[in-house]
C-alpha atoms as a PDB file:
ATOM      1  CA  UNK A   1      80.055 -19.040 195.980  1.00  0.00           C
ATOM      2  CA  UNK A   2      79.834 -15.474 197.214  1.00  0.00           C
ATOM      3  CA  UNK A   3      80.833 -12.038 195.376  1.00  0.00           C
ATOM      4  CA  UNK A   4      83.850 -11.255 195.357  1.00  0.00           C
ATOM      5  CA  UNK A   5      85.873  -7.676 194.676  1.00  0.00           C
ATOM      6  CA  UNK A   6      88.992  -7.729 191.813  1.00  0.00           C
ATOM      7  CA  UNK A   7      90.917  -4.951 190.545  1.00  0.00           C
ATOM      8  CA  UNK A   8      92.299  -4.606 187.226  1.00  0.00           C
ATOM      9  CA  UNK A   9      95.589  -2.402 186.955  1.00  0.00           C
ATOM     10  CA  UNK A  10      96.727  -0.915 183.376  1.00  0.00           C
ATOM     11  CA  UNK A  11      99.835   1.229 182.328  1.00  0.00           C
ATOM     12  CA  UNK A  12     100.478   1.399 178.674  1.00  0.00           C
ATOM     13  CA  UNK A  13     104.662   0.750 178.540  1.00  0.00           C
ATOM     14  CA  UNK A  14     106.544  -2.093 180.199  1.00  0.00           C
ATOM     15  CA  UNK A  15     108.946   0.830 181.344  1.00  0.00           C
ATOM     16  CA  UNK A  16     106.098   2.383 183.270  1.00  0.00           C
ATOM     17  CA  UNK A  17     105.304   1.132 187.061  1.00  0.00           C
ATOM     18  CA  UNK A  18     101.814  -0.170 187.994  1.00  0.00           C
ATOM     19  CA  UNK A  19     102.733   0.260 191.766  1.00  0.00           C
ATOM     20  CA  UNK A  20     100.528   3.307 192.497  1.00  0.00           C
ATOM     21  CA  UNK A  21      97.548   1.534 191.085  1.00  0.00           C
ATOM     22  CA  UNK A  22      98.232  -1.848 192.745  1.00  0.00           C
ATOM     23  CA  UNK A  23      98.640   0.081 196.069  1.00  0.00           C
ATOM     24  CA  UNK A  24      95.486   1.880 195.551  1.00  0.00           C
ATOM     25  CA  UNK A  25      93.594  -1.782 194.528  1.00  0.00           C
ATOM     26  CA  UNK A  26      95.010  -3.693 197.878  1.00  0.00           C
ATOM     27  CA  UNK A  27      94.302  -0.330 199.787  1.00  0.00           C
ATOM     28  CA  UNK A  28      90.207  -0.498 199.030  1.00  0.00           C
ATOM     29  CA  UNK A  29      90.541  -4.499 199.886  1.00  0.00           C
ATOM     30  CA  UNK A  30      90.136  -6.389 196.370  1.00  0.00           C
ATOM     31  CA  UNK A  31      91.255 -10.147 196.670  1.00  0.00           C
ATOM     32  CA  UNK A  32      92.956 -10.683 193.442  1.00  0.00           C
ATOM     33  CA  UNK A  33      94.037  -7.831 190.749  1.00  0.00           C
ATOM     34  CA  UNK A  34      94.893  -8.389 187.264  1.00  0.00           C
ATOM     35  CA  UNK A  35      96.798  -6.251 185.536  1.00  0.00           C
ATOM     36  CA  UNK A  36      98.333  -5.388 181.798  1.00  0.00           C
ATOM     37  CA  UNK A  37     101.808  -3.106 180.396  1.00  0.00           C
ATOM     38  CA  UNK A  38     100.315  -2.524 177.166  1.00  0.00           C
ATOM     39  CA  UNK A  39      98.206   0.154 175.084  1.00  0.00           C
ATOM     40  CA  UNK A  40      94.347   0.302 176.000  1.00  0.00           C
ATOM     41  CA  UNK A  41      94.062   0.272 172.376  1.00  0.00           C
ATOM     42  CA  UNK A  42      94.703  -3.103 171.877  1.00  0.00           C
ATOM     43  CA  UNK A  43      91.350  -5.104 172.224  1.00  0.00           C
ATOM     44  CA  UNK A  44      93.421  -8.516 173.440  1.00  0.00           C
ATOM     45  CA  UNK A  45      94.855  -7.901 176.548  1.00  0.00           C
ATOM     46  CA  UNK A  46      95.331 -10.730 178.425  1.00  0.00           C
ATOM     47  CA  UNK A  47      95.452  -9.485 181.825  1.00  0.00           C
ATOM     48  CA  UNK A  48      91.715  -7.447 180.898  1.00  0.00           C
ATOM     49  CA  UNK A  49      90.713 -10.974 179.405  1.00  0.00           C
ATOM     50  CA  UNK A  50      91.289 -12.756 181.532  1.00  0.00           C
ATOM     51  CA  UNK A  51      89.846 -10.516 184.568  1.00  0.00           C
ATOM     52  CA  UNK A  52      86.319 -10.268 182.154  1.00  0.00           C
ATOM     53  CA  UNK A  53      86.530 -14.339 182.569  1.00  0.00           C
ATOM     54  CA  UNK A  54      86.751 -14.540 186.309  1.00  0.00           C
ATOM     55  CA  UNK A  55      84.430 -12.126 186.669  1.00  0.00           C
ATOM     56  CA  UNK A  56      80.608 -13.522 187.884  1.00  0.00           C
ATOM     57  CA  UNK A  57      77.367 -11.985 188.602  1.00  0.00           C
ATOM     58  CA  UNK A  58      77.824  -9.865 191.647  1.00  0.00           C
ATOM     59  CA  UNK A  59      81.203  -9.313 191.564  1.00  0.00           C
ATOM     60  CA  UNK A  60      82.820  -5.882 192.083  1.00  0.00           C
ATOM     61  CA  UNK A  61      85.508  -5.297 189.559  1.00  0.00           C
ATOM     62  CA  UNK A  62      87.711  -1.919 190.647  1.00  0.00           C
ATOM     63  CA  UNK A  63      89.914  -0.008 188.528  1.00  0.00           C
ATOM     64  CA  UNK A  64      91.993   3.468 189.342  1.00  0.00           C
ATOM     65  CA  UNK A  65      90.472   5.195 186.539  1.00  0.00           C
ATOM     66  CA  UNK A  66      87.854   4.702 184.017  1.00  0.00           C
ATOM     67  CA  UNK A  67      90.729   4.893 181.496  1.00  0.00           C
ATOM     68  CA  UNK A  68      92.033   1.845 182.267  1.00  0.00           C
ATOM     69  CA  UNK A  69      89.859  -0.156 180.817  1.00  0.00           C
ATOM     70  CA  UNK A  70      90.706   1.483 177.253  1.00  0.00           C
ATOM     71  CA  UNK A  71      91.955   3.901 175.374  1.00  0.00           C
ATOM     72  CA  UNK A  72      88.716   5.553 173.612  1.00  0.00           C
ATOM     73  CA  UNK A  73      85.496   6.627 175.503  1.00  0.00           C
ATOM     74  CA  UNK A  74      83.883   3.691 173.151  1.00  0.00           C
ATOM     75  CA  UNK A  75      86.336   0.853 174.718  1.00  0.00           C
ATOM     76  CA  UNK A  76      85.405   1.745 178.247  1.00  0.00           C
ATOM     77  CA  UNK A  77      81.994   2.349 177.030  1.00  0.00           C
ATOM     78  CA  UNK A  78      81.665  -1.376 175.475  1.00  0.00           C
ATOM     79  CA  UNK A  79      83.258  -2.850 178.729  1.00  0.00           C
ATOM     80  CA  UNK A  80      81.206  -1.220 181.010  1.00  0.00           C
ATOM     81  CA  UNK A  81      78.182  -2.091 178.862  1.00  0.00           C
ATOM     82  CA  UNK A  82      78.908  -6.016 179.166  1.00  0.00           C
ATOM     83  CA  UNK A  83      79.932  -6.017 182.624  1.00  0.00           C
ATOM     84  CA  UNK A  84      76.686  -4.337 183.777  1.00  0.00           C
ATOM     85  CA  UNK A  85      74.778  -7.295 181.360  1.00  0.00           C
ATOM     86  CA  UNK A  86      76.746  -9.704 183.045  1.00  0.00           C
ATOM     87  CA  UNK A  87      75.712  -8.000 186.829  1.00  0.00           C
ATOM     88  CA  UNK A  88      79.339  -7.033 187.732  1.00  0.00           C
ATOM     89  CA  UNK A  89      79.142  -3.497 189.487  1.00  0.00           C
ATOM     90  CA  UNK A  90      82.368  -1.252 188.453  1.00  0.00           C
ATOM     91  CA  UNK A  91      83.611   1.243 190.730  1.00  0.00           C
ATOM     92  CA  UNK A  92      86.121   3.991 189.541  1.00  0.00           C
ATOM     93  CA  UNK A  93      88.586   5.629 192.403  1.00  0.00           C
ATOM     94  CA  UNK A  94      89.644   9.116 190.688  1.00  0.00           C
ATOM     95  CA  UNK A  95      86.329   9.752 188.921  1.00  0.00           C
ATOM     96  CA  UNK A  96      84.630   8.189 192.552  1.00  0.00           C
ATOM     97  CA  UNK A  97      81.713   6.190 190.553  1.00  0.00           C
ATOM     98  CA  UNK A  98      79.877   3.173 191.598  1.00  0.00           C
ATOM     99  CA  UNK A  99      77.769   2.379 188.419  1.00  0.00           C
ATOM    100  CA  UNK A 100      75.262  -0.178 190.400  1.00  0.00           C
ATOM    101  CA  UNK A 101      74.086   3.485 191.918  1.00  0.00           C
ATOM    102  CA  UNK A 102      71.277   5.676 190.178  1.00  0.00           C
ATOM    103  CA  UNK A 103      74.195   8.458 190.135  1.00  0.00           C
ATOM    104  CA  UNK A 104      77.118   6.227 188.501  1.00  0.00           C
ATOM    105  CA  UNK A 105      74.446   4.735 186.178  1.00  0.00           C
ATOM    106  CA  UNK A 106      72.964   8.358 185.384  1.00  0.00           C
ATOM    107  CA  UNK A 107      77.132   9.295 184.459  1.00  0.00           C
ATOM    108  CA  UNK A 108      77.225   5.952 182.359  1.00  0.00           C
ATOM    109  CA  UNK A 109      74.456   7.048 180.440  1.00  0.00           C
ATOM    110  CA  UNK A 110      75.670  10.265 179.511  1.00  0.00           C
ATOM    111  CA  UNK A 111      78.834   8.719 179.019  1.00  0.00           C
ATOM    112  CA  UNK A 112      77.240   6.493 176.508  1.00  0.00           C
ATOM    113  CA  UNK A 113      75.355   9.470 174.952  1.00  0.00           C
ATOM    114  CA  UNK A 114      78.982  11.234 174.294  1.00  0.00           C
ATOM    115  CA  UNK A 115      79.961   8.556 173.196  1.00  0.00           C
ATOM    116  CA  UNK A 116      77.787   7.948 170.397  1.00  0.00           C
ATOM    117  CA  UNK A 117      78.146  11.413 169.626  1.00  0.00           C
ATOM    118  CA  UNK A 118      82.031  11.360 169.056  1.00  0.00           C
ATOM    119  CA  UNK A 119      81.555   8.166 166.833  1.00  0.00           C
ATOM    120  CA  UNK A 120      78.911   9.969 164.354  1.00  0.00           C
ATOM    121  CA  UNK A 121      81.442  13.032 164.493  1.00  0.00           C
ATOM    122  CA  UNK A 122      84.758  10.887 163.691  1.00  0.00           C
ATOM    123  CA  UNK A 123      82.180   9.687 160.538  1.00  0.00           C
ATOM    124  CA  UNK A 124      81.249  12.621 159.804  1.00  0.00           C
ATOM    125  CA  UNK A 125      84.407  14.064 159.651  1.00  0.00           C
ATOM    126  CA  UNK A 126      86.005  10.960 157.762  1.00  0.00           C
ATOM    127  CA  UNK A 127      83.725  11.189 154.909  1.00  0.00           C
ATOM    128  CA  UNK A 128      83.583  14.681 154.829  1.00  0.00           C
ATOM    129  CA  UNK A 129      88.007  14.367 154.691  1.00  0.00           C
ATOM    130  CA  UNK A 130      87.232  11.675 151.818  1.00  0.00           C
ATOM    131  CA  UNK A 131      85.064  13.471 149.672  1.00  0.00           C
ATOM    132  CA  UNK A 132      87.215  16.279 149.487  1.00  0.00           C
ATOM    133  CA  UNK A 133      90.584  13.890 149.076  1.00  0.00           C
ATOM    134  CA  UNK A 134      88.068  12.616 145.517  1.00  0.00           C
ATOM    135  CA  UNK A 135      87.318  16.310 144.422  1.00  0.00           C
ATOM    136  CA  UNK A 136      91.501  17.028 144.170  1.00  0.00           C
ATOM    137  CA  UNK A 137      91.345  13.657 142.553  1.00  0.00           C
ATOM    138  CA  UNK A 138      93.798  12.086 145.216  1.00  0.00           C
ATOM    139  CA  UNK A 139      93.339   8.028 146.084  1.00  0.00           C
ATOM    140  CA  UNK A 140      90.846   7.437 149.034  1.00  0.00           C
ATOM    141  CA  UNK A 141      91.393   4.058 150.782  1.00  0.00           C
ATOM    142  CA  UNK A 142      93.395   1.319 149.820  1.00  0.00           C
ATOM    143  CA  UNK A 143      95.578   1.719 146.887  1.00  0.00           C
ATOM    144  CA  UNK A 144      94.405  -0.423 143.703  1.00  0.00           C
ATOM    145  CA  UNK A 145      96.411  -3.549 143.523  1.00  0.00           C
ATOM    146  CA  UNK A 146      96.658  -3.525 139.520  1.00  0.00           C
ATOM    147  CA  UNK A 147      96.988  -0.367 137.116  1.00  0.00           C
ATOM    148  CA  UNK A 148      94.893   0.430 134.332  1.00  0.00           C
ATOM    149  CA  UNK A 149      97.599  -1.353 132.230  1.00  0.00           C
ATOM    150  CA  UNK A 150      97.733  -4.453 133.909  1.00  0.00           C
ATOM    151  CA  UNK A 151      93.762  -4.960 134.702  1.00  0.00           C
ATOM    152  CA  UNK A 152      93.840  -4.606 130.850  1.00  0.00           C
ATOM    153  CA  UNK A 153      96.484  -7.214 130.475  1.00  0.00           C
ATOM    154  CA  UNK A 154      94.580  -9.538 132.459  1.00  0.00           C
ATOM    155  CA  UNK A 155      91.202  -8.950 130.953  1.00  0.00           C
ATOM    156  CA  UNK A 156      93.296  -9.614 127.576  1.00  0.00           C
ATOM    157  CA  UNK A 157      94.691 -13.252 129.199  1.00  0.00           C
ATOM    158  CA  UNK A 158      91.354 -14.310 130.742  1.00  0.00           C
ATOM    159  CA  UNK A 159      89.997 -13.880 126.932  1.00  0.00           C
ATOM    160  CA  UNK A 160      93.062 -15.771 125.553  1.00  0.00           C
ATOM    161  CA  UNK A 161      91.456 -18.671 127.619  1.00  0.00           C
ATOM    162  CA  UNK A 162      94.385 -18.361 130.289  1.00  0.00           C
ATOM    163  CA  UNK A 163      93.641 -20.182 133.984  1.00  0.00           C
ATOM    164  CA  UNK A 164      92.999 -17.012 136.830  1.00  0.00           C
ATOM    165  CA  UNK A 165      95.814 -18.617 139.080  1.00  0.00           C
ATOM    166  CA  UNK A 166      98.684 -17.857 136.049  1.00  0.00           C
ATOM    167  CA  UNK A 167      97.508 -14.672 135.630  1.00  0.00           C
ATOM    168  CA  UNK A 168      97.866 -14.117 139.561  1.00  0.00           C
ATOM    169  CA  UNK A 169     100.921 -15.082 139.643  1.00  0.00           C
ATOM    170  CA  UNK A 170     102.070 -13.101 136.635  1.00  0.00           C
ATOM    171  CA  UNK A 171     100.514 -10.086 138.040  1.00  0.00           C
ATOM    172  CA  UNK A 172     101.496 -11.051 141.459  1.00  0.00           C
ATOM    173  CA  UNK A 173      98.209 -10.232 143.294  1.00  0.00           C
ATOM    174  CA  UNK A 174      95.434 -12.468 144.378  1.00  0.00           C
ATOM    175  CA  UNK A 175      93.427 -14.508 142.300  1.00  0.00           C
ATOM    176  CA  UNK A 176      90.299 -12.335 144.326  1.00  0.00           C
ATOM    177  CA  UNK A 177      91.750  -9.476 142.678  1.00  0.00           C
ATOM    178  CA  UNK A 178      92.010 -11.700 139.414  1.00  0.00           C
ATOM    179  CA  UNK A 179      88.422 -12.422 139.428  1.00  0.00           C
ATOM    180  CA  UNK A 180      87.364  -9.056 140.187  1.00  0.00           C
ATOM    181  CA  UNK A 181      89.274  -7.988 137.800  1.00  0.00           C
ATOM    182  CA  UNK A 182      87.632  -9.785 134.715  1.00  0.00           C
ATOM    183  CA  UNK A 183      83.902  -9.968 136.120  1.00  0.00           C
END
């Protein structure tokens, strides 16, 4: 079986058209496109999932823009990444980058590089923004499922000799939270 060329086509809305890109895909020649109306945030697109399973070593996979293949430089990063361990070359029409050439993989690497960099900054800044949230004495993360009242009440049942599930359901929370609770 030879290698073939597919296109995948994106647009985040189902109100939004993806004519332009389809015209663009069957203009450079691609025998089949797959396509999604959805946000590139969401991990699960079908159309995207199911292009990543027809694809096979060799295979050229075309897309408008780099941006359709997800929302944050780390999605398109990712997908990239495993298409170039699976052997698929990617070629991009607005940014015009083949990454199975030394100048699209020199871009993908510096791509990468960013990449990394804007995850250890979103850290960075989300500890930073959580440290100061515990300084004012504000709640960081997800609220507590039981006041200081109620994990007393249920440290007071468990000692009373009372089963973990009736105190769940009297406190109406998990018996997880029940456990941790009287550990």
């Amino acid at each position: 079986m030879s290698a073939a060329t597919f296109g995948y086509a994106r647009v985040s809305t189902g109100q939004q058209s993806l004519d332009q890109q389809l015209d663009a895909l069957n203009e450079v020649g691609v025998s089949r496109v797959f396509s999604d109306k959805m946000s590139g945030a969401k991990a699960d697109r079908p159309g995207l999932v199911a292009c990543m399973d027809h694809l096979r070593a060799g295979d050229v996979l075309v897309v408008v823009a780099l941006d359709r293949l997800g929302r944050s430089t780390l999605q398109v990063l990712s997908t990239l990444q495993e298409l170039h361990e699976r052997g698929v070359v990617v070629r991009s029409l607005r940014e015009s980058l083949d990454f199975s050439t030394p100048l699209g993989q020199a871009v993908a690497t510096t791509m990468s590089a960013l990449a990394e960099m804007e995850l250890a900054l979103i850290r960075e800044r989300a500890a930073a923004a959580r440290e100061a949230a515990r300084t004012r004495g504000k709640q960081t993360g997800r609220p507590r499922a039981l006041n200081d009242d109620q994990m007393k009440l249920a440290r007071r049942m468990h000692e009373n000799g009372e089963h973990i599930t009736v105190i769940a359901q009297t406190l109406k929370v998990s018996r997880a939270t029940i456990y941790r609770a009287t550990a």
